[in-house]
N, C-alpha and C. Protein backbone atom coordinates (compact mmCIF):
# COMPACT_ATOMS: atom_id res chain seq x y z
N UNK A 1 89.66 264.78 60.03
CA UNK A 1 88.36 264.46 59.46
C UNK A 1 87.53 265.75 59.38
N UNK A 2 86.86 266.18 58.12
CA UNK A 2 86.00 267.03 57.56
C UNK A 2 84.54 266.77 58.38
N UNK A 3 84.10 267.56 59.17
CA UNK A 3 82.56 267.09 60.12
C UNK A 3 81.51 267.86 60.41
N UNK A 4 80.57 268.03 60.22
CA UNK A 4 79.35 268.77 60.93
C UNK A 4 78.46 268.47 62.12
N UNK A 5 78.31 269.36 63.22
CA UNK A 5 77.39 268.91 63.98
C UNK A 5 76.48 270.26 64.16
N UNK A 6 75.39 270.05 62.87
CA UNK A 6 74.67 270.70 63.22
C UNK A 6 73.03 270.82 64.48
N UNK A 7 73.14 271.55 65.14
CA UNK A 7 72.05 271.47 66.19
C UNK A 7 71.11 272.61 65.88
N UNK A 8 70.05 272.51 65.46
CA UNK A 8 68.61 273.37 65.30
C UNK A 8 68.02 273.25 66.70
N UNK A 9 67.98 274.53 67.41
CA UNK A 9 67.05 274.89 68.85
C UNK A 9 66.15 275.49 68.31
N UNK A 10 64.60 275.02 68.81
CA UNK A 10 63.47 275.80 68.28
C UNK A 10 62.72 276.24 69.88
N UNK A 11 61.89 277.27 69.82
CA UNK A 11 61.01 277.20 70.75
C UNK A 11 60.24 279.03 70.68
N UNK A 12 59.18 279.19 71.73
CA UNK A 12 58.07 280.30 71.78
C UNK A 12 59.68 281.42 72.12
N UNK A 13 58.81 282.57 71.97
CA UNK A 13 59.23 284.25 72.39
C UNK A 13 59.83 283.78 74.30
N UNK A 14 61.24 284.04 74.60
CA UNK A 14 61.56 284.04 76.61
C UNK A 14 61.35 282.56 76.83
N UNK A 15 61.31 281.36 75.45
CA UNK A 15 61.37 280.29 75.96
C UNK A 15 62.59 279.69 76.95
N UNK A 16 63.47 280.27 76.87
CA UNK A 16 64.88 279.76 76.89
C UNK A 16 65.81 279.32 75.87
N UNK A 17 65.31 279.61 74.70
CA UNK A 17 66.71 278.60 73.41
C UNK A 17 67.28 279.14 73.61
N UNK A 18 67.93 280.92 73.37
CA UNK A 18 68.94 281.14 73.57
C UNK A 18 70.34 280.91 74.06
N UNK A 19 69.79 281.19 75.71
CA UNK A 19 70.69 280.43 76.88
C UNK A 19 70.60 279.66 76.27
N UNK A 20 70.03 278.47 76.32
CA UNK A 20 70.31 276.92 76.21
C UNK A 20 71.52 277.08 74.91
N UNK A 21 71.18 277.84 73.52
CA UNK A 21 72.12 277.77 72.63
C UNK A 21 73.47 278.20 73.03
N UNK A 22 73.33 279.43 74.43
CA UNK A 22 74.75 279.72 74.55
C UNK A 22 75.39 278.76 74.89
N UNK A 23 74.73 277.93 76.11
CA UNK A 23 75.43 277.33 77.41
C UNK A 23 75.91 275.60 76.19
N UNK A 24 75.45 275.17 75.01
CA UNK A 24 75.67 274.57 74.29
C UNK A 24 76.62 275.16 73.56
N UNK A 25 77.08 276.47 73.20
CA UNK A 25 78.35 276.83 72.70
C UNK A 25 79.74 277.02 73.92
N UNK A 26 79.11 277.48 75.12
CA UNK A 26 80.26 277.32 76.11
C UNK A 26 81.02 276.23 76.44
N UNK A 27 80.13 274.76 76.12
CA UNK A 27 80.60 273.49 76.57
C UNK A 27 81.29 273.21 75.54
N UNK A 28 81.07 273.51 74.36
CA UNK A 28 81.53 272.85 72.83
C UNK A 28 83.22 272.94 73.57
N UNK A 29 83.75 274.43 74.06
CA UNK A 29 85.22 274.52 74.42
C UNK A 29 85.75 274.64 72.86
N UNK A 30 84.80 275.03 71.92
CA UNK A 30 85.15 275.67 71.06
C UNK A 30 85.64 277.05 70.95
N UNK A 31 86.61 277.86 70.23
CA UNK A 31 86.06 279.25 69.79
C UNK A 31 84.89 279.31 69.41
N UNK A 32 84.28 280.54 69.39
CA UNK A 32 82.22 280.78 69.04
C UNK A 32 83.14 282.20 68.29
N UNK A 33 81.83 281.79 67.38
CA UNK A 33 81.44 283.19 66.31
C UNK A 33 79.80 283.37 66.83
N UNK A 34 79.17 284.11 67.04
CA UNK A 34 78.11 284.55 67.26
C UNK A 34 77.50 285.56 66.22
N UNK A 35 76.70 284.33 65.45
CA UNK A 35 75.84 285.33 64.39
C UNK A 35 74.75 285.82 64.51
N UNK A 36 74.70 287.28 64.50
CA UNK A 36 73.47 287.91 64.87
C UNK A 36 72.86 288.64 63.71
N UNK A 37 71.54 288.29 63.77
CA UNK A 37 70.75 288.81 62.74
C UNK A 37 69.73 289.98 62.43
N UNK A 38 69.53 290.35 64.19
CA UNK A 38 68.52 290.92 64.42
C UNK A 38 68.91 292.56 63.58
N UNK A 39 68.15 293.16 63.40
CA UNK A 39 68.28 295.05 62.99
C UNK A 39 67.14 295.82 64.53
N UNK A 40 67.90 296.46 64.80
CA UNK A 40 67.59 297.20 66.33
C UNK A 40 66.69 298.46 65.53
N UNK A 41 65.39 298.49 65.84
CA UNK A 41 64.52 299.68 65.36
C UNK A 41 64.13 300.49 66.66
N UNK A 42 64.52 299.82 67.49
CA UNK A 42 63.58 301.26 68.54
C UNK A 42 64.43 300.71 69.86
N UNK A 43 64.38 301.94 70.77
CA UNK A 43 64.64 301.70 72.17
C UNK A 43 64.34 299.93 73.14
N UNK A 44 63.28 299.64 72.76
CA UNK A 44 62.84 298.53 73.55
C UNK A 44 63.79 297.11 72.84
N UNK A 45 64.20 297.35 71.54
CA UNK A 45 65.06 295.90 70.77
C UNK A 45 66.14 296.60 71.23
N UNK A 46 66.70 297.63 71.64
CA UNK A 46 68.04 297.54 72.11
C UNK A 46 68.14 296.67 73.32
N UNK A 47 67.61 297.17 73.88
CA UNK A 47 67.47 296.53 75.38
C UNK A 47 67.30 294.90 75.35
N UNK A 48 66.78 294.83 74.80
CA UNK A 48 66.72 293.01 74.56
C UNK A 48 67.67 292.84 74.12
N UNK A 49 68.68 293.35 73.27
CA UNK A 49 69.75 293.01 72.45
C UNK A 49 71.11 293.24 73.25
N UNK A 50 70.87 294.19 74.38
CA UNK A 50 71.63 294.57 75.16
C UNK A 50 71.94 293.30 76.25
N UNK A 51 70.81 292.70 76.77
CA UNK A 51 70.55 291.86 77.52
C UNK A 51 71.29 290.77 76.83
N UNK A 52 71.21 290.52 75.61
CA UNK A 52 71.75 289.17 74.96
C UNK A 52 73.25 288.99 75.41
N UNK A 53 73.66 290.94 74.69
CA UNK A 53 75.09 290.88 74.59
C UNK A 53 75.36 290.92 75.86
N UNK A 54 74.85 290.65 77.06
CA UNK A 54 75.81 290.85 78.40
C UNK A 54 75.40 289.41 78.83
N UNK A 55 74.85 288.33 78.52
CA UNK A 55 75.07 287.27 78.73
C UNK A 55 75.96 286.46 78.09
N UNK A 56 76.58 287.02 77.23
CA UNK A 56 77.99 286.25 76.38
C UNK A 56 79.35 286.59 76.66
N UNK A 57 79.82 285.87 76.37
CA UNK A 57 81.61 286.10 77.03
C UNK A 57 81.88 287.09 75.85
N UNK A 58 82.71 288.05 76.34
CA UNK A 58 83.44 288.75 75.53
C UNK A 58 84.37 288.38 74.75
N UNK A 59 85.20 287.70 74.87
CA UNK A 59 86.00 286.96 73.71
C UNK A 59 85.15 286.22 72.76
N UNK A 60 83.72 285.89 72.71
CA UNK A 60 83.20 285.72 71.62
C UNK A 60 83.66 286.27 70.34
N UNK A 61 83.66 286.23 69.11
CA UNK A 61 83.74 286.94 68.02
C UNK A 61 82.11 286.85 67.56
N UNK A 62 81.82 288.37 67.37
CA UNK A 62 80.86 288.81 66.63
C UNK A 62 80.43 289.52 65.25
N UNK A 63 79.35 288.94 64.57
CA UNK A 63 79.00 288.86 63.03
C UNK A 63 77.49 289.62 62.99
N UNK A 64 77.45 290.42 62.30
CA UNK A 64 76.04 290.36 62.01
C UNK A 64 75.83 290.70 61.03
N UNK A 65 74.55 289.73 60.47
CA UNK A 65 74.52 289.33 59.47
C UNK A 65 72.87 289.03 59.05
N UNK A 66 72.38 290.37 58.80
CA UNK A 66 70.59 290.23 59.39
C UNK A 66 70.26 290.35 57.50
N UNK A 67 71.42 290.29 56.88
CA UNK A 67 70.36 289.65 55.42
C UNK A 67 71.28 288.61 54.81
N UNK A 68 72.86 288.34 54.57
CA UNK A 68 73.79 287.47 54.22
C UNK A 68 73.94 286.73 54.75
N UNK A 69 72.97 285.79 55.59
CA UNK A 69 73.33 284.71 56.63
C UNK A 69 74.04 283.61 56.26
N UNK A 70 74.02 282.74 54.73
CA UNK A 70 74.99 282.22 54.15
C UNK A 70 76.37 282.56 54.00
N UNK A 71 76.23 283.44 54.10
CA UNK A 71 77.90 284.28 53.78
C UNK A 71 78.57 284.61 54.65
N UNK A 72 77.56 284.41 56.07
CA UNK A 72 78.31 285.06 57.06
C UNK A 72 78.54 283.37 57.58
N UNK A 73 77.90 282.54 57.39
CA UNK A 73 77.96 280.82 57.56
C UNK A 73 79.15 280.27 57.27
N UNK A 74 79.07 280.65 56.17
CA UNK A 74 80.77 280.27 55.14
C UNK A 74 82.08 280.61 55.29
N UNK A 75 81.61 281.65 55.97
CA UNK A 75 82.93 282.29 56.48
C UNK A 75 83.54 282.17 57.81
N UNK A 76 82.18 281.29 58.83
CA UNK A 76 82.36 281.34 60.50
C UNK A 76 82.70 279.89 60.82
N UNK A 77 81.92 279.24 59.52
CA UNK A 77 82.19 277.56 60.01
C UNK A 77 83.15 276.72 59.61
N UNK A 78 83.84 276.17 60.77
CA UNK A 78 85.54 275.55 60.02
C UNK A 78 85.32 274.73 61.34
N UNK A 79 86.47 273.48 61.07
CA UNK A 79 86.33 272.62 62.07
C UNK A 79 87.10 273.27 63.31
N UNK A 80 86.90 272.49 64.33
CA UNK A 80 87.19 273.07 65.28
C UNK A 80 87.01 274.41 65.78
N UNK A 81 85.51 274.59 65.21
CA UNK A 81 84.95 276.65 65.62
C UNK A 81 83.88 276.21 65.90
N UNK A 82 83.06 276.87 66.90
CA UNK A 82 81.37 276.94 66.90
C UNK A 82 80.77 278.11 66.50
N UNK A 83 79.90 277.84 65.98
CA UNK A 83 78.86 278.91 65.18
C UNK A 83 77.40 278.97 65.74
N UNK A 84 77.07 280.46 66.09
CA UNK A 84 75.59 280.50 67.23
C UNK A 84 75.35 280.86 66.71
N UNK A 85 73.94 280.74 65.45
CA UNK A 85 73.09 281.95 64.86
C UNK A 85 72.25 282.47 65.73
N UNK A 86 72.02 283.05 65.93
CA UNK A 86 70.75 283.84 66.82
C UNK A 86 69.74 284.74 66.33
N UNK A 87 68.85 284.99 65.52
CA UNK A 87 68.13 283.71 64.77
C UNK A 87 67.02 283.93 63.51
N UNK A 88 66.44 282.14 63.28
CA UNK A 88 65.94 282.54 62.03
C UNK A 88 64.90 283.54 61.69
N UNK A 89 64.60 283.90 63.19
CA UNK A 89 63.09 284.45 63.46
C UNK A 89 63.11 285.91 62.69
N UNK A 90 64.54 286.26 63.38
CA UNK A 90 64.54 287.78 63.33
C UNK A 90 65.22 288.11 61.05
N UNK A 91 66.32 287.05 61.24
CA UNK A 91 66.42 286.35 59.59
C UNK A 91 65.16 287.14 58.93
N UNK A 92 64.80 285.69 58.96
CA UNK A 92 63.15 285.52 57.61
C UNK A 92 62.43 287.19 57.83
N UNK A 93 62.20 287.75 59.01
CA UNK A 93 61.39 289.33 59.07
C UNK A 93 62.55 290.49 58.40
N UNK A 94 63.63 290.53 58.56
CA UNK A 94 64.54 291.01 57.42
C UNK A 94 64.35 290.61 56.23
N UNK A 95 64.19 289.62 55.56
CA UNK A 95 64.09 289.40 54.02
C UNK A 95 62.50 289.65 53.54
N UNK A 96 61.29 289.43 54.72
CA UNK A 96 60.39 289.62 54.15
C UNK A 96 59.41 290.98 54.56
N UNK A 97 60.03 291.73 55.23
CA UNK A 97 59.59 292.58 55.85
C UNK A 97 60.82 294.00 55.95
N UNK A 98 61.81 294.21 54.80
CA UNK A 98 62.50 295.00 55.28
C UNK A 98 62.30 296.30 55.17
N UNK A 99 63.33 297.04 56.25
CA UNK A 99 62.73 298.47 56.46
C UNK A 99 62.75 299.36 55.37
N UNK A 100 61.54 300.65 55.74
CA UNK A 100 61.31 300.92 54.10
C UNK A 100 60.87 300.81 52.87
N UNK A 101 60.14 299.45 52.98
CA UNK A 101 58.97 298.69 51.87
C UNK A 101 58.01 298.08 52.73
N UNK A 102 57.11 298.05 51.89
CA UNK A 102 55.76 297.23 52.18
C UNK A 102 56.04 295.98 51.17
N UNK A 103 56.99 295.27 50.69
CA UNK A 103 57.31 294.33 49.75
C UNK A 103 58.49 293.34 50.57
N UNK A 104 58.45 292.22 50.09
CA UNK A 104 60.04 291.21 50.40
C UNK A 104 60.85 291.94 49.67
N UNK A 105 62.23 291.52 50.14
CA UNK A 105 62.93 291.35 49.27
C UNK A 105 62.54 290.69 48.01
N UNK A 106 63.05 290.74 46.71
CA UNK A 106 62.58 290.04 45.44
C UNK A 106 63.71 289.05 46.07
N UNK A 107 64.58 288.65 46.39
CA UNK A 107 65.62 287.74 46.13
C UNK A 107 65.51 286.65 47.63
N UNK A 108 63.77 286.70 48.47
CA UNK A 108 64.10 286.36 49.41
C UNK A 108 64.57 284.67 49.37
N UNK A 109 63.67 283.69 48.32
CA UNK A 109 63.86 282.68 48.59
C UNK A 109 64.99 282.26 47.93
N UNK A 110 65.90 282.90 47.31
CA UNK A 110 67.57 282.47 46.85
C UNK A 110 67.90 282.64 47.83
N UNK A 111 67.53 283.74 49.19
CA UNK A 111 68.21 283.73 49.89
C UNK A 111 68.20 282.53 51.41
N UNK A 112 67.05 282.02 51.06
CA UNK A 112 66.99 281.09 52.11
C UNK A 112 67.32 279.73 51.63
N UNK A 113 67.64 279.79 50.19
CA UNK A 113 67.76 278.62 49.70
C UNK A 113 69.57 278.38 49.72
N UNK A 114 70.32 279.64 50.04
CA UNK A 114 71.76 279.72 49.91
C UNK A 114 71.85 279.63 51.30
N UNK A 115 71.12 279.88 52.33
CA UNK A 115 71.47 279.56 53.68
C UNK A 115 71.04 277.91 53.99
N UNK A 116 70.59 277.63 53.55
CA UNK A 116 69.90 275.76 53.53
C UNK A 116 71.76 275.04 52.72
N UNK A 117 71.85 276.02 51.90
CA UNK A 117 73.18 275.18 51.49
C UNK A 117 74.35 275.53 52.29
N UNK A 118 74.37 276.62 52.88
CA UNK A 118 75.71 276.96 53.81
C UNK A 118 75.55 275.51 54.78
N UNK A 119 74.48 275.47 55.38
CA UNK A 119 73.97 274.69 56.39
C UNK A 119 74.75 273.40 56.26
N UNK A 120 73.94 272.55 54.91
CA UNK A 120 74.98 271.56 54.67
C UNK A 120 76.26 271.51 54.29
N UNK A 121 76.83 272.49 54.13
CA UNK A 121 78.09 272.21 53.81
C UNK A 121 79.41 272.81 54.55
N UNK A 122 78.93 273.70 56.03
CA UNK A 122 79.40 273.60 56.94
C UNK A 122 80.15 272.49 57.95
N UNK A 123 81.41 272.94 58.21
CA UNK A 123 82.14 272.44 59.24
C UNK A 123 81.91 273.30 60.66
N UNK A 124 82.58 272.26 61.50
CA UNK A 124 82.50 272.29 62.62
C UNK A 124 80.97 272.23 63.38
N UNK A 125 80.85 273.20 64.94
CA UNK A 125 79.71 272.55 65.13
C UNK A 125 79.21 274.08 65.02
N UNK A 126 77.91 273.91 64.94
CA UNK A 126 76.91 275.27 64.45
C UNK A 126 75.63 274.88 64.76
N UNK A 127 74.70 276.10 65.81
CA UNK A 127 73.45 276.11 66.40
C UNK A 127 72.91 276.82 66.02
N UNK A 128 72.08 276.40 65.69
CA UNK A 128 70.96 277.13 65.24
C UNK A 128 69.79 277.15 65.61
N UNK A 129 69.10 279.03 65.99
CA UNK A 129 68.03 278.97 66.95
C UNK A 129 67.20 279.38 65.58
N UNK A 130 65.78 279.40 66.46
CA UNK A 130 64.80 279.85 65.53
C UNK A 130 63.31 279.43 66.43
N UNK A 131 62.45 280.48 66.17
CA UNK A 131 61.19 280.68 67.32
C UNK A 131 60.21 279.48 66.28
N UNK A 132 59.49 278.92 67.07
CA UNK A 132 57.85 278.18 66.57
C UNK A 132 56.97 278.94 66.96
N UNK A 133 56.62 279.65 65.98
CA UNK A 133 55.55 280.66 66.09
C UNK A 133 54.11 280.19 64.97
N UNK A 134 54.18 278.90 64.93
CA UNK A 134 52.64 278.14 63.82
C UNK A 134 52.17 277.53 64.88
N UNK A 135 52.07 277.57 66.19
CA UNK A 135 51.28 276.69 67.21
C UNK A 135 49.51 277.26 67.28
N UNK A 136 49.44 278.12 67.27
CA UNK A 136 47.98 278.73 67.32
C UNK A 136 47.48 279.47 65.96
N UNK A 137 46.68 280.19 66.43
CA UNK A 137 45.44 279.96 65.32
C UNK A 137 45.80 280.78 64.08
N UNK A 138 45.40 280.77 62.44
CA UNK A 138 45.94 281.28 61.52
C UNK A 138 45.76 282.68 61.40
N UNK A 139 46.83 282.86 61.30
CA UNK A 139 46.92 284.61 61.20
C UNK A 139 45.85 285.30 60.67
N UNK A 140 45.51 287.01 60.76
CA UNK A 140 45.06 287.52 60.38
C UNK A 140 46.05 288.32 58.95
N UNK A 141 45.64 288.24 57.86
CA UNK A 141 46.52 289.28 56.73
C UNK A 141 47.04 288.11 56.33
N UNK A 142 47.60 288.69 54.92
CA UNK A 142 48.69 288.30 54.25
C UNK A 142 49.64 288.10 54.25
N UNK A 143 50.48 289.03 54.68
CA UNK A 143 52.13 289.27 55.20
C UNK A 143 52.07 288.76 56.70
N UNK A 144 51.42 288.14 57.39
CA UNK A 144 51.96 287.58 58.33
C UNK A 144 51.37 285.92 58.19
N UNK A 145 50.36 285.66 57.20
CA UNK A 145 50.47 284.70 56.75
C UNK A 145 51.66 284.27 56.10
N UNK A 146 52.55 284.82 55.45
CA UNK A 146 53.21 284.61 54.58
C UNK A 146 54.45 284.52 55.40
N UNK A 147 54.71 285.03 56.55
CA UNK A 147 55.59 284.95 57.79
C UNK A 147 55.65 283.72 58.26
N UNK A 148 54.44 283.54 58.73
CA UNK A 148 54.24 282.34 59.67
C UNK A 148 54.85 281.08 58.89
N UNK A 149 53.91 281.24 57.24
CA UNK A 149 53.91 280.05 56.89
C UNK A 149 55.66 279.39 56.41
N UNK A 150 56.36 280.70 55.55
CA UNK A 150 57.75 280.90 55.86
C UNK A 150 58.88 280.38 56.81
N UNK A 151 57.75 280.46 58.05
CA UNK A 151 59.03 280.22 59.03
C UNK A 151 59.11 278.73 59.49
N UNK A 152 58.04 278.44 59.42
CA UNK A 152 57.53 277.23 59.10
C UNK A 152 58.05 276.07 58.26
N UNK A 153 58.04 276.96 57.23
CA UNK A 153 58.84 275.97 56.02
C UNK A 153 60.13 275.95 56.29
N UNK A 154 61.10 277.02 56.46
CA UNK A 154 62.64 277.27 56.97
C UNK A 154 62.47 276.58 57.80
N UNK A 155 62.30 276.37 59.11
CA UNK A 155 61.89 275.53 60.26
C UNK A 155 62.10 274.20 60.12
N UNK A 156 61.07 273.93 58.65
CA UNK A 156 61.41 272.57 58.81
C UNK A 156 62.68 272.25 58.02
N UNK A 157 62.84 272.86 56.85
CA UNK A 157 64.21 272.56 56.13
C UNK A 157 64.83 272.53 56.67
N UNK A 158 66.03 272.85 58.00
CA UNK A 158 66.79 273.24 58.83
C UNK A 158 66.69 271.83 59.71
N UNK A 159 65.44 271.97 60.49
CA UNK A 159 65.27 271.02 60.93
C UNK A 159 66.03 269.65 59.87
N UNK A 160 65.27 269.75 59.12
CA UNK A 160 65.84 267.86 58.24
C UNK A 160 67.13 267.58 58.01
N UNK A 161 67.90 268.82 57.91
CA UNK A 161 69.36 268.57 57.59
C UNK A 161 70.06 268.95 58.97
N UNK A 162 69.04 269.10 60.04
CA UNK A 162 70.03 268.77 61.25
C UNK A 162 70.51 267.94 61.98
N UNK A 163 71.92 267.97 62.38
CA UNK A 163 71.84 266.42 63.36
C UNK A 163 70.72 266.21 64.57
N UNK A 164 70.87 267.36 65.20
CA UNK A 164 69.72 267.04 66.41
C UNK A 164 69.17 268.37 66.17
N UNK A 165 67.68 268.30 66.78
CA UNK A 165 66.79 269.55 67.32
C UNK A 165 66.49 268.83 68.52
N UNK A 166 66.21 270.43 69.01
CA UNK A 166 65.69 270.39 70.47
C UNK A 166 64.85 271.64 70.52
N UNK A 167 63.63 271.05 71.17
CA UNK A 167 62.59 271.98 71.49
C UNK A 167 62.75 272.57 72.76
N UNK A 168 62.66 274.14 73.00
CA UNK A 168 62.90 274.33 74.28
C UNK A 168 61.01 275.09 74.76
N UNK A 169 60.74 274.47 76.12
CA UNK A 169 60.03 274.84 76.61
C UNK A 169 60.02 275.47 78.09
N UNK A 170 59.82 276.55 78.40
CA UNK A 170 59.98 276.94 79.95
C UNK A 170 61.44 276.58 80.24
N UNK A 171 62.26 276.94 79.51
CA UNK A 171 63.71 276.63 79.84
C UNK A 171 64.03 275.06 79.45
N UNK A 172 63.32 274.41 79.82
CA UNK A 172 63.83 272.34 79.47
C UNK A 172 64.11 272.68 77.97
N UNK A 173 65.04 271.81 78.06
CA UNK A 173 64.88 271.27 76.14
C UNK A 173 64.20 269.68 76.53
N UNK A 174 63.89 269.50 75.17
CA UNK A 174 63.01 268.45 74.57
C UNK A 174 64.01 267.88 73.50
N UNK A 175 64.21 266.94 73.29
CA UNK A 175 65.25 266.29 72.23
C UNK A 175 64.04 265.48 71.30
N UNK A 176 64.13 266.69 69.73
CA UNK A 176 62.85 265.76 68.88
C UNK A 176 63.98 265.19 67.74
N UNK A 177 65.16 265.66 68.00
CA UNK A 177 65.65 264.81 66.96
C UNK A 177 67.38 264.44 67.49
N UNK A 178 67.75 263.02 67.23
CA UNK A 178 69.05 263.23 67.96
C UNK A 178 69.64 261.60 66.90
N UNK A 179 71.38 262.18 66.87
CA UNK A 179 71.99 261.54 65.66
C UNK A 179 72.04 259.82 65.86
């Protein structure tokens, strides 16, 4: 049987999704592909990134994939594999913020609109994190209006075509959506 179980983890900056997304790919007793999106600009994102990579098993297989996230989707998800994006946050600030312009990408929303379709048409099971960063008050500027409101919208698209979300707070998850 042809199947998806997709899971959307949302939550703040050190909420816990991560872990929670790993320790949800360790149980799967799947193989994991671990898709990473982030682009490392300075000393202090290594170190966070460093930290990530030493909480994962090494036999992981690793992808990164900080502007082709569809492509790197299509290629990781098959039945019987798990797929960790890690995440939309760092995603969406690559397409709309990339290094070297004060502009998006021109091609950002094909590009989020080809990752909304990897989404559905993925096998096996695949997690997907991504920060809630629209809880407080409306931005100052443009471009981080245009962030927020962005992530927001991805957020929720993701969300609707997932089997479950879970909100993570202070480490708990929260189950806001379940199959």
């Amino acid at each position: 049987m042809i199947s998806r179980d997709l899971t959307f983890i949302v939550g703040g900056a050190r909420s816990g999704k991560s872990a929670y997304a790993e320790r949800l790919a360790r149980e799967s007793g799947l193989p994991v592909t671990y898709i990473a999106t982030a682009r490392v600009a300075d000393d202090e994102f290594a170190e966070r990134v460093a930290h990530h990579r030493a909480r994962r098993p090494a036999h992981w297989a690793l992808v990164e994939a900080p502007l082709d996230l569809a492509a790197a989707l299509d290629t990781a998800a098959s039945n019987g594999q798990c797929v960790l994006i890690d995440c939309l946050t760092l995603w969406l600030a690559n397409l709309l913020c990339p290094p070297g312009s004060e502009t998006p990408l021109p091609d950002w929303p094909a590009r989020i609109d080809a990752f909304a379709a990897a989404c559905e048409r993925a096998r096996g099971t695949v997690l997907v994190v991504s920060n809630e960063i629209g809880m407080g008050v409306v931005p100052l500027g443009a471009a981080t209006r245009l962030y927020v409101d962005e992530l927001g919208r991805l957020n929720q698209r993701i969300a609707a075509i997932a089997d479950r979300a879970t909100f993570i707070a202070a480490g708990l998850p929260l189950a806001l959506k379940t199959p």
